[in-house]
N, C-alpha and C. Protein backbone atom coordinates (compact mmCIF):
# COMPACT_ATOMS: atom_id res chain seq x y z
N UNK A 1 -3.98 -12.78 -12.95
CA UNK A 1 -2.93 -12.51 -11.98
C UNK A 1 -3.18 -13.29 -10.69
N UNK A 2 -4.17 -13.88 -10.23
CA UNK A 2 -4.31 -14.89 -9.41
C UNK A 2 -4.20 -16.05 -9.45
N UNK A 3 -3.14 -16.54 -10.33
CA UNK A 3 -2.37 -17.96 -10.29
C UNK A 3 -0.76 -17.31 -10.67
N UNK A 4 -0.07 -18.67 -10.16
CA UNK A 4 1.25 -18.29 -10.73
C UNK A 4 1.26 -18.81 -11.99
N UNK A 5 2.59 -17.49 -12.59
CA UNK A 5 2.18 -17.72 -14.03
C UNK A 5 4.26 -18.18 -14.32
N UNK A 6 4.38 -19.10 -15.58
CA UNK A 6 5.64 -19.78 -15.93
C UNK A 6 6.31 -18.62 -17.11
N UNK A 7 7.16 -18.70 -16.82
CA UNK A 7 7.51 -17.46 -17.98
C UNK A 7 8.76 -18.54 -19.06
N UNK A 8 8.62 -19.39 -19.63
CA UNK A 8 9.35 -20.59 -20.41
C UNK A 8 10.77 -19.64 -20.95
N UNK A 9 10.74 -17.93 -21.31
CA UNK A 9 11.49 -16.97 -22.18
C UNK A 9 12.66 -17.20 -21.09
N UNK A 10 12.12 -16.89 -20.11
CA UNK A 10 12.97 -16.27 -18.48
C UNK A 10 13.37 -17.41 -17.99
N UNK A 11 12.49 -18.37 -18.07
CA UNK A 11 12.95 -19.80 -16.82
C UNK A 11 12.25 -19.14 -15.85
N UNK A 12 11.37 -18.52 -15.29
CA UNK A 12 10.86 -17.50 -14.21
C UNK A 12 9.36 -17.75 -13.82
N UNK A 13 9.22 -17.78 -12.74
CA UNK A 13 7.97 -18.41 -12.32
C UNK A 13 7.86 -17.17 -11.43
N UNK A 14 6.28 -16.29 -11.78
CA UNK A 14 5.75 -15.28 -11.48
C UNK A 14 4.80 -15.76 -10.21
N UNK A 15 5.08 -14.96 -9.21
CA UNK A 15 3.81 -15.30 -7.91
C UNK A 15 2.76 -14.76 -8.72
N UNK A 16 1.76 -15.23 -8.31
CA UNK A 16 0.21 -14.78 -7.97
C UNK A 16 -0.06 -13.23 -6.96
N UNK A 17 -0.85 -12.68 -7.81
CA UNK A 17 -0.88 -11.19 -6.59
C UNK A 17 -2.59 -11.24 -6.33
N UNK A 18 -2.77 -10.69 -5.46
CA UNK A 18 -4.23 -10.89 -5.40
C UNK A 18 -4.84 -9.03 -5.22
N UNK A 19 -6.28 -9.11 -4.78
CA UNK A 19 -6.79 -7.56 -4.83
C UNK A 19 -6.60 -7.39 -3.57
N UNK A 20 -7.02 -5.83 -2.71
CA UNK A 20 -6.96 -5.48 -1.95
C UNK A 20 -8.00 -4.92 -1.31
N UNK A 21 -8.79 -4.58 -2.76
CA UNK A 21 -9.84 -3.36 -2.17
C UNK A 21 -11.52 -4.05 -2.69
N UNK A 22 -11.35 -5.62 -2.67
CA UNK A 22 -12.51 -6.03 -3.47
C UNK A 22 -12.87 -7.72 -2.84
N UNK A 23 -13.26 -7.92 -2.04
CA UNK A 23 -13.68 -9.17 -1.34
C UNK A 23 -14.05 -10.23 -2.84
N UNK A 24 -14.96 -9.41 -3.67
CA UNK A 24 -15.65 -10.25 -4.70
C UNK A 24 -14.36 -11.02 -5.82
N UNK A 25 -13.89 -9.89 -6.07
CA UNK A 25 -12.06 -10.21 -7.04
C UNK A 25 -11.32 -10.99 -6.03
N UNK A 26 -11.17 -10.79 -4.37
CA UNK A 26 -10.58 -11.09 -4.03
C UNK A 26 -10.55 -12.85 -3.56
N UNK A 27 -11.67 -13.07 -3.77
CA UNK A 27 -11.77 -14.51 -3.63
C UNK A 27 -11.37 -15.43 -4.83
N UNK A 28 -11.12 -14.64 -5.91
CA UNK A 28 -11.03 -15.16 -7.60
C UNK A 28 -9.69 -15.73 -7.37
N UNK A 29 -8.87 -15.25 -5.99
CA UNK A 29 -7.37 -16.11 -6.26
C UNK A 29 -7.09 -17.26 -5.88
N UNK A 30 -6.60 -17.86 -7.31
CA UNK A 30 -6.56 -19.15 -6.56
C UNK A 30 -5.27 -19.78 -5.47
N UNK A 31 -4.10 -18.69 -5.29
CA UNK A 31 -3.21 -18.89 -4.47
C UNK A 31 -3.16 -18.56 -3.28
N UNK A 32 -3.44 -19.49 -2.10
CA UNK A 32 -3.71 -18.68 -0.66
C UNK A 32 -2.19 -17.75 -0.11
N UNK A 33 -2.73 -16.93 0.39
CA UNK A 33 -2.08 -15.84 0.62
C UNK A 33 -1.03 -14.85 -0.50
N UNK A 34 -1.43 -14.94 -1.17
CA UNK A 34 -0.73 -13.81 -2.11
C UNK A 34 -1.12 -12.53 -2.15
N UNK A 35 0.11 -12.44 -2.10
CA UNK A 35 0.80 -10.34 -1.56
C UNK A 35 -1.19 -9.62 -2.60
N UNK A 36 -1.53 -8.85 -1.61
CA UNK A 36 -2.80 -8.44 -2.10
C UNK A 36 -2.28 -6.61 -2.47
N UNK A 37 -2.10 -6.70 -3.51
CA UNK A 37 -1.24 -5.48 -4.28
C UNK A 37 -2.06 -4.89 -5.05
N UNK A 38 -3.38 -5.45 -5.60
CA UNK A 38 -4.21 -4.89 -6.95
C UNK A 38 -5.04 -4.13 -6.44
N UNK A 39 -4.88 -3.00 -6.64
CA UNK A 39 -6.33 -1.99 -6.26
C UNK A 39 -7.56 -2.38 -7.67
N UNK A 40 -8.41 -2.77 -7.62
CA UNK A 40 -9.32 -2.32 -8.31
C UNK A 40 -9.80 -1.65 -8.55
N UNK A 41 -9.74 -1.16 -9.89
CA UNK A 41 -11.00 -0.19 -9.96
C UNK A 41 -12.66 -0.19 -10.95
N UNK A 42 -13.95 -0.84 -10.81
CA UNK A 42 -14.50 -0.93 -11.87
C UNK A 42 -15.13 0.69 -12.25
N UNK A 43 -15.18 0.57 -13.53
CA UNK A 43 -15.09 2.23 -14.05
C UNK A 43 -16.61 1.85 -14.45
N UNK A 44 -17.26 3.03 -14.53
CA UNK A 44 -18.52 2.81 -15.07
C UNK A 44 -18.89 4.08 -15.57
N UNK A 45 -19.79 4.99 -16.48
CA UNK A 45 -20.02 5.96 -16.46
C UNK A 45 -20.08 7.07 -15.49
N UNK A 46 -20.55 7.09 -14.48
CA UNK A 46 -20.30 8.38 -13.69
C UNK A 46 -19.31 8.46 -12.97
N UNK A 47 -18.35 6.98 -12.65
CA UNK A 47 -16.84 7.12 -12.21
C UNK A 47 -16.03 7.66 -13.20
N UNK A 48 -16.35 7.38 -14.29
CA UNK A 48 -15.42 8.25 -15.52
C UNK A 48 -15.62 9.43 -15.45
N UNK A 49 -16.15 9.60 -15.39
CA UNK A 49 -16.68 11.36 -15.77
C UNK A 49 -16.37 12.02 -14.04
N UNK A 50 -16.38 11.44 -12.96
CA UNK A 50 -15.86 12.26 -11.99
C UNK A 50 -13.83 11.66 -11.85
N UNK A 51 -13.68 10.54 -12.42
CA UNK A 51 -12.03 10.53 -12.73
C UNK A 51 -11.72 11.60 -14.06
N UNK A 52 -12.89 12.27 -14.44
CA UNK A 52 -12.30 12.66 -15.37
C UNK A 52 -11.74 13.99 -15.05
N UNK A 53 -12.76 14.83 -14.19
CA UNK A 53 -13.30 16.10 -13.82
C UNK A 53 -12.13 16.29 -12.65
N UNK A 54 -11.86 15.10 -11.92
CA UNK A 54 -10.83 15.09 -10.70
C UNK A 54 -9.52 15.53 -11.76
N UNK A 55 -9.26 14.47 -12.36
CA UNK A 55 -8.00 14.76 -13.63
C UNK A 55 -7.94 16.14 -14.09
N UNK A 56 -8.79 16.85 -14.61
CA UNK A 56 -8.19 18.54 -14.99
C UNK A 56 -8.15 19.16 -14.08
N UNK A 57 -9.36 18.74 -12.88
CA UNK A 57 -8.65 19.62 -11.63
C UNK A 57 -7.30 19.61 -11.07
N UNK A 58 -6.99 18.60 -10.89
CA UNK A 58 -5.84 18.50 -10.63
C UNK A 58 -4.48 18.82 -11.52
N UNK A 59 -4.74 19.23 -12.58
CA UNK A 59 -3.95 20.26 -13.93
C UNK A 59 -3.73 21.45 -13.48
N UNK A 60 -5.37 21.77 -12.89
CA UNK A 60 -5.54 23.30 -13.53
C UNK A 60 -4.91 23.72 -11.77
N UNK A 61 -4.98 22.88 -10.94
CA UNK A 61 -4.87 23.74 -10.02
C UNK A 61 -3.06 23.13 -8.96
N UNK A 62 -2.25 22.58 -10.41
CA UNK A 62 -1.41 22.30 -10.63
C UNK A 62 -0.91 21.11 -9.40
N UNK A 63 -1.38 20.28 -9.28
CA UNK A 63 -1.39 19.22 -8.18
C UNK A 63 -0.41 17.92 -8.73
N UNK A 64 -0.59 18.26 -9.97
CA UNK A 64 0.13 17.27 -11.42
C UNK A 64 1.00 18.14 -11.97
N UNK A 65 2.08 17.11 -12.03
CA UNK A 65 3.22 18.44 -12.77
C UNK A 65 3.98 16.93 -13.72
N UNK A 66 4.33 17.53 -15.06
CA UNK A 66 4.42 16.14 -15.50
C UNK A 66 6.24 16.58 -16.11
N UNK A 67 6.80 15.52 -16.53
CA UNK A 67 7.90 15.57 -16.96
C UNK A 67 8.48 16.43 -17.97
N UNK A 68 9.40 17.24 -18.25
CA UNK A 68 9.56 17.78 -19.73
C UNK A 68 9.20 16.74 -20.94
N UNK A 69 9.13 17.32 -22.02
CA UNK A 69 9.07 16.55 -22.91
C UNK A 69 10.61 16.34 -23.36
N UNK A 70 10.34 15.22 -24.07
CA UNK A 70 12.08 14.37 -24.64
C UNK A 70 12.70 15.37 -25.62
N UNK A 71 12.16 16.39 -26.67
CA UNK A 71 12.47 17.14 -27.23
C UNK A 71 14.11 17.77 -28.03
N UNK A 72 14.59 17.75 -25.94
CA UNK A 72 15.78 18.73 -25.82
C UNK A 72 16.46 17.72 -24.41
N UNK A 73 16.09 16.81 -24.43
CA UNK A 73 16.27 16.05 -22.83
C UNK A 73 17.93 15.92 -23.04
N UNK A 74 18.31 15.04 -24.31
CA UNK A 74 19.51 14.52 -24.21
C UNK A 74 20.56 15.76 -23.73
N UNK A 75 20.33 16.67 -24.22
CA UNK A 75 21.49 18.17 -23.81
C UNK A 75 21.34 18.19 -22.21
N UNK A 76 20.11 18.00 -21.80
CA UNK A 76 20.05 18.48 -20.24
C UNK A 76 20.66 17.04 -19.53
N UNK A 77 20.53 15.49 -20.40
CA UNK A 77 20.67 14.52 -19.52
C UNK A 77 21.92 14.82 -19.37
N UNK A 78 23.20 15.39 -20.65
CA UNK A 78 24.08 15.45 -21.35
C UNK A 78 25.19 15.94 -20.04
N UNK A 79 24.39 16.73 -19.00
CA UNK A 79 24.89 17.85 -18.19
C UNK A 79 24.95 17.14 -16.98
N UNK A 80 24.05 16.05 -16.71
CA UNK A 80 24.71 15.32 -15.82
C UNK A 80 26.23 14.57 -15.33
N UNK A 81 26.82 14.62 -14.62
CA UNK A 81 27.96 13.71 -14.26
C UNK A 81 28.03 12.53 -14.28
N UNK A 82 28.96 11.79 -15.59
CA UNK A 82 29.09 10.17 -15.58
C UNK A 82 27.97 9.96 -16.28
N UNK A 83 26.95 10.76 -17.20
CA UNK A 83 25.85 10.21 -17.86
C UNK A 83 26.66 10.28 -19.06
N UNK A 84 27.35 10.77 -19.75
CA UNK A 84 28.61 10.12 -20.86
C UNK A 84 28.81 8.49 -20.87
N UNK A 85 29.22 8.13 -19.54
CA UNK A 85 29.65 6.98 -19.58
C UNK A 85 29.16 5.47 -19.29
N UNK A 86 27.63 6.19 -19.48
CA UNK A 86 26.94 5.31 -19.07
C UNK A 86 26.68 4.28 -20.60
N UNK A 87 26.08 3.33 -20.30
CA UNK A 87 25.69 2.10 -21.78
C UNK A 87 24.89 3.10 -22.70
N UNK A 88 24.74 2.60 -23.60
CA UNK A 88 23.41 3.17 -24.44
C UNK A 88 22.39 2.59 -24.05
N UNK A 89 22.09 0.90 -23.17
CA UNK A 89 20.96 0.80 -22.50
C UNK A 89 20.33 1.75 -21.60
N UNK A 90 21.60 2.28 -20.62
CA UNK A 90 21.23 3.01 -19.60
C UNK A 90 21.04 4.27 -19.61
N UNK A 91 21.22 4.79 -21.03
CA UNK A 91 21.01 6.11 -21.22
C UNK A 91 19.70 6.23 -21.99
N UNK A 92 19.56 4.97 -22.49
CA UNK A 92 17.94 4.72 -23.17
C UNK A 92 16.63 4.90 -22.05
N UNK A 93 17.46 4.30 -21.26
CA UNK A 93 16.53 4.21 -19.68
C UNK A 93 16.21 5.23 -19.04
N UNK A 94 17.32 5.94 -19.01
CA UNK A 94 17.06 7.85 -18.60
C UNK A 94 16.02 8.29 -19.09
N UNK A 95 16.21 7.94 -20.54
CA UNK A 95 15.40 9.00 -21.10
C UNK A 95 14.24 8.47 -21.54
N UNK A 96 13.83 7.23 -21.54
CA UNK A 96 12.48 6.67 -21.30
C UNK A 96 11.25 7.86 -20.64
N UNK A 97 11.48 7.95 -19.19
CA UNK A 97 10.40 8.70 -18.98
C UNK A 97 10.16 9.64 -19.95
N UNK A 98 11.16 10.25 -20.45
CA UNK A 98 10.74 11.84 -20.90
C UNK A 98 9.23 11.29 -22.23
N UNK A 99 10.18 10.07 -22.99
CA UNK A 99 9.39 9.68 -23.88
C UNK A 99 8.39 9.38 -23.94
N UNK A 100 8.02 8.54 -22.56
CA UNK A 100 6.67 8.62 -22.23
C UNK A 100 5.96 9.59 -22.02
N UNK A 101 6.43 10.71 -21.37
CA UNK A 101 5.51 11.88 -21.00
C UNK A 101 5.41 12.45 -22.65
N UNK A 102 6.49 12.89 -23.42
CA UNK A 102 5.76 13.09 -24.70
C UNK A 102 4.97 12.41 -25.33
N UNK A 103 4.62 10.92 -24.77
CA UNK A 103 3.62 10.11 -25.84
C UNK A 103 2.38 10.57 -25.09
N UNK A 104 2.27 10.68 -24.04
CA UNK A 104 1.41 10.97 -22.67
C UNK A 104 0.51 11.99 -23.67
N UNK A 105 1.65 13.00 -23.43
CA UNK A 105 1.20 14.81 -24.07
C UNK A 105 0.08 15.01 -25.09
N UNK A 106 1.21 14.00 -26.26
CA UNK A 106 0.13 13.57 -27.84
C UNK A 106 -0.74 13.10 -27.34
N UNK A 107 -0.98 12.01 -26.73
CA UNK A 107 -2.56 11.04 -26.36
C UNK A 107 -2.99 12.08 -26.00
N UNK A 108 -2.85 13.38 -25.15
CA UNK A 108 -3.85 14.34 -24.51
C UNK A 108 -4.86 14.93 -25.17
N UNK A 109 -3.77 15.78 -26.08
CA UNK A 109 -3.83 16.11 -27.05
C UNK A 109 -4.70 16.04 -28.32
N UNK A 110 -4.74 14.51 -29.11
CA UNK A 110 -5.26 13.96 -29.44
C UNK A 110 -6.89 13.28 -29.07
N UNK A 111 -7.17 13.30 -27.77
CA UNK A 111 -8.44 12.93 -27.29
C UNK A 111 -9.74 13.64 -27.46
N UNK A 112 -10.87 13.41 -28.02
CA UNK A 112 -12.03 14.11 -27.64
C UNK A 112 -12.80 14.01 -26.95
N UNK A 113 -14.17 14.46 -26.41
CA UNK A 113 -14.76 14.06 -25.40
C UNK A 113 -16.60 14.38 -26.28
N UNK A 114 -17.19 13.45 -25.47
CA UNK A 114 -18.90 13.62 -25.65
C UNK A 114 -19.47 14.10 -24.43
N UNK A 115 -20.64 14.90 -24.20
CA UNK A 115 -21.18 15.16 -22.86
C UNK A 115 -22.98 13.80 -23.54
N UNK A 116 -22.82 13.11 -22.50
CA UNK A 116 -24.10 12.68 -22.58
C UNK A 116 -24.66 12.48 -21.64
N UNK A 117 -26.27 12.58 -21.36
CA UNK A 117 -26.66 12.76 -19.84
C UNK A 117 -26.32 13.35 -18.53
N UNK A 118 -25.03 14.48 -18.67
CA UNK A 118 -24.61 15.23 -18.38
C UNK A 118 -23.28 14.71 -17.86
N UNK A 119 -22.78 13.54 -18.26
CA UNK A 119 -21.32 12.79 -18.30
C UNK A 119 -20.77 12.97 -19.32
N UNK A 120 -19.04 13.26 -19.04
CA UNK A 120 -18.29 13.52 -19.98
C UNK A 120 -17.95 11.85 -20.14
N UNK A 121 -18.03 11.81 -21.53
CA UNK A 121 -17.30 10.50 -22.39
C UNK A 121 -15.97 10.81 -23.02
N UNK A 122 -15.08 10.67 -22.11
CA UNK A 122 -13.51 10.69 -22.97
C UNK A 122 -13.30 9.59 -24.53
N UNK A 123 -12.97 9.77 -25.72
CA UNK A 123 -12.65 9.54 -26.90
C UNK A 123 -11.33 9.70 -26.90
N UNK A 124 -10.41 8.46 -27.54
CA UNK A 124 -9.78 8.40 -28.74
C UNK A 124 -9.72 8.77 -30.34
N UNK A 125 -9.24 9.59 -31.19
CA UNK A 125 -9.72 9.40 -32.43
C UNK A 125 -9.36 8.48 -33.24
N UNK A 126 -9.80 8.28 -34.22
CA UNK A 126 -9.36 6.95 -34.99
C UNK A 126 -8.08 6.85 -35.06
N UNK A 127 -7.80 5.65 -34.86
CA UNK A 127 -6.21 4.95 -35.19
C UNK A 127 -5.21 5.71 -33.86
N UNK A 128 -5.50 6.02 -32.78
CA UNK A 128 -4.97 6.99 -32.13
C UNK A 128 -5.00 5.87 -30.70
N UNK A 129 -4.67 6.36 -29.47
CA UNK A 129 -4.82 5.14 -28.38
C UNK A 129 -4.82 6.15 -27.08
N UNK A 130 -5.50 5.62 -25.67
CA UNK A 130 -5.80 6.65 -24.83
C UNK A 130 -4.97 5.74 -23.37
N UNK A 131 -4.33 4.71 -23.68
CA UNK A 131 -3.73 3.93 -22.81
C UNK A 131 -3.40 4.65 -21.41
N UNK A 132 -2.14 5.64 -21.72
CA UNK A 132 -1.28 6.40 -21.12
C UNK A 132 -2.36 7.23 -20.28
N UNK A 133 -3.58 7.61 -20.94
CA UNK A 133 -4.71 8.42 -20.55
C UNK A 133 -5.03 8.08 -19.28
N UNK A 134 -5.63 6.40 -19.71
CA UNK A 134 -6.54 5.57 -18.59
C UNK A 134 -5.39 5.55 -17.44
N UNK A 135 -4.08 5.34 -17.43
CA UNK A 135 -3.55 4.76 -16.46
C UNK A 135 -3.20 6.14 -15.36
N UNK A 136 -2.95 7.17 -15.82
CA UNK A 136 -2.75 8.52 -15.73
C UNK A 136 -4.21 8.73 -14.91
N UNK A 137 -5.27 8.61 -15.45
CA UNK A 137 -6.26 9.01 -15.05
C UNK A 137 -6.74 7.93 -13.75
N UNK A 138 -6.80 6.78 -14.15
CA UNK A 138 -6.93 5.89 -12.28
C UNK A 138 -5.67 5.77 -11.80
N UNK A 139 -4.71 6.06 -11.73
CA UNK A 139 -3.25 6.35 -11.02
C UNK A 139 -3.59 7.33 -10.20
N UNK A 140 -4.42 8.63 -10.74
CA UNK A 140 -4.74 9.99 -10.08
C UNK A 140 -5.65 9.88 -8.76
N UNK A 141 -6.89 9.22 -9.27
CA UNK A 141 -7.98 8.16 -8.69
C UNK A 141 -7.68 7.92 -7.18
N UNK A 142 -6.32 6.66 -7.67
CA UNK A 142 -5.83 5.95 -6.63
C UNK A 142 -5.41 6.40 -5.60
N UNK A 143 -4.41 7.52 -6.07
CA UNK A 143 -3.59 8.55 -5.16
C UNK A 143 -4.88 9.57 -4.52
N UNK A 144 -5.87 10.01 -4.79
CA UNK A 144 -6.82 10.76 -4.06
C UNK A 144 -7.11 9.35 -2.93
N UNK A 145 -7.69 8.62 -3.48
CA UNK A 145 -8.42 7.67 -2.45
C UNK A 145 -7.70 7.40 -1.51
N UNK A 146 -5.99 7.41 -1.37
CA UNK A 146 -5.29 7.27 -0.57
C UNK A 146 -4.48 8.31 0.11
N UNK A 147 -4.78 9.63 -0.18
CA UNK A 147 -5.02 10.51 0.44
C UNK A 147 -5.97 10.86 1.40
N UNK A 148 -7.02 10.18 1.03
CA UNK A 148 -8.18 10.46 2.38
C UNK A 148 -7.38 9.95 3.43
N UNK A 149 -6.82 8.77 3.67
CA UNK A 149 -6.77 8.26 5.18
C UNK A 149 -5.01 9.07 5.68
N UNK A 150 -4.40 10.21 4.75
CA UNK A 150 -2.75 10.48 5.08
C UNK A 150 -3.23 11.78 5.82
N UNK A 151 -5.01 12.33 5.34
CA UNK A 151 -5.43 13.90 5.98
C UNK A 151 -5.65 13.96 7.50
N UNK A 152 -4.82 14.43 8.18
CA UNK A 152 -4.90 14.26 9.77
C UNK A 152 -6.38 15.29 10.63
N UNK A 153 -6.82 14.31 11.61
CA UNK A 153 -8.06 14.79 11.86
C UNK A 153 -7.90 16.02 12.83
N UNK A 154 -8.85 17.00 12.15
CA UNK A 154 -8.91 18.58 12.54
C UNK A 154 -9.51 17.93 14.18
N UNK A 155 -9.17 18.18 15.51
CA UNK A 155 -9.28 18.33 16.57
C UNK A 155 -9.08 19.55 17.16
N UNK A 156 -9.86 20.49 17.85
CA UNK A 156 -9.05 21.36 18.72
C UNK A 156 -8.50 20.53 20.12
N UNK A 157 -9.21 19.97 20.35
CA UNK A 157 -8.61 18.85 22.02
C UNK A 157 -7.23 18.84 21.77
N UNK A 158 -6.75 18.20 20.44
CA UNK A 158 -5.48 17.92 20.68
C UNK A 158 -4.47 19.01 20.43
N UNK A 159 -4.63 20.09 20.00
CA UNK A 159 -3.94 21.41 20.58
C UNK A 159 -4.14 21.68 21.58
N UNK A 160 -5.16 22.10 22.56
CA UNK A 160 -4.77 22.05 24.13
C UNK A 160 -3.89 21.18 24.56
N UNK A 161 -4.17 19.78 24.33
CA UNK A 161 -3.23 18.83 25.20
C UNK A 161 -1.89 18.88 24.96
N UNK A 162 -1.23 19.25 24.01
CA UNK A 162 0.07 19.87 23.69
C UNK A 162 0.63 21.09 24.10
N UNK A 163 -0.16 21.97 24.29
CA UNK A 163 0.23 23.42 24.87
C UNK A 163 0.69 22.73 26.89
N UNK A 164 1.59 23.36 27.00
CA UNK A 164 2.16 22.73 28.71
C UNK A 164 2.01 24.27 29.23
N UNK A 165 0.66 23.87 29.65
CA UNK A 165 -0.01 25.40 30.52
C UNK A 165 -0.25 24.57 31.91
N UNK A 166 0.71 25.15 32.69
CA UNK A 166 0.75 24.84 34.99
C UNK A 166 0.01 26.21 35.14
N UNK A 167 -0.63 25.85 36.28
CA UNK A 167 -1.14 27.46 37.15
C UNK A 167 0.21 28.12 37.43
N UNK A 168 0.21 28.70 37.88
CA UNK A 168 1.00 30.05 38.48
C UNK A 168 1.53 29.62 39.88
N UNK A 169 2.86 29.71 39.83
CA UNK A 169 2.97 29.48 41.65
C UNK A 169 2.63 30.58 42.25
N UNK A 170 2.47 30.54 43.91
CA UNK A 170 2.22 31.85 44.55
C UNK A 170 3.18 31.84 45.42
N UNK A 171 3.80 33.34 45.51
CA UNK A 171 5.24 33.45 46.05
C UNK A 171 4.80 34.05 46.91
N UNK A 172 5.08 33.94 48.24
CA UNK A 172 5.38 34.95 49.65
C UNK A 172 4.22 34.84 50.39
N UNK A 173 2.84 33.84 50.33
CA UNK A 173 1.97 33.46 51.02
C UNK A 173 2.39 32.74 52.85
């Protein structure tokens, strides 16, 4: 992603994006100044296992709330206004997410885990895929890490300086 790339299908010539959060990646581009959009993340054993541990916390203590499943979607898309008359592209498109979140669900579902050295090892089972997993799981990552700098700093100073407390006038001196 650090060169521009030719797309011959499109006629379309893709910028170059570079990293944001990585001096070492970030020198790998070879296009000066390109939009620096890529968070990195290198995963290693004990980052997995605390993206992992962050990930059900954030389940269990409902911080993640994920889409219905596609199931029953079309009746509910059905109830929208002007979603009749939309293409069958654009009604494919609606209902995309749902589909993803049910493929999401199965991958969940489907996953096992190892404890080794006291790290959880997330698994795929055979013939099965954890894609939706990984991206779900450093998407979550990302959004914590960028939550640290949105948490506003606990001060008491700056509640006094907002409260508009004058002395008292003195009347009839």
């Amino acid at each position: 992603m650090g060169a521009d790339r030719y797309d011959p299908v499109y006629n379309e010539t893709y910028g170059a994006l570079n990293v944001m959060n990585n001096p070492d990646l970030e020198d790998r581009c070879k296009v000066k100044n390109a939009p620096k959009v890529i968070y990195a993340i290198k995963a290693n054993a004990r980052s997995n296992n605390d993206m992992t541990l962050a990930l059900r916390a954030g389940f269990q203590n409902k911080y993640i709330n994920l889409l219905l499943p596609d199931t029953n979607i079309e009746e509910k898309l059905s109830k929208i206004r002007g979603y009749g008359t939309l293409s069958e592209m654009q009604q494919a498109s609606m209902r995309m997410p749902y589909v993803q979140t049910t493929l999401l669900i199965n991958e969940l579902i489907n996953l096992t885990h190892d404890t080794s050295n006291g790290l959880i090892k997330v698994k795929e089972k055979a013939g099965m895929r954890k894609d939706r997993y990984s991206s779900l799981q450093y998407g979550y990552a990302l959004l914590q890490e960028l939550s640290k700098g949105l948490k506003p700093k606990q001060n008491t100073n700056d509640l006094l300086s907002k409260l508009k407390i004058r002395p008292a006038k003195i009347v009839g001196r």
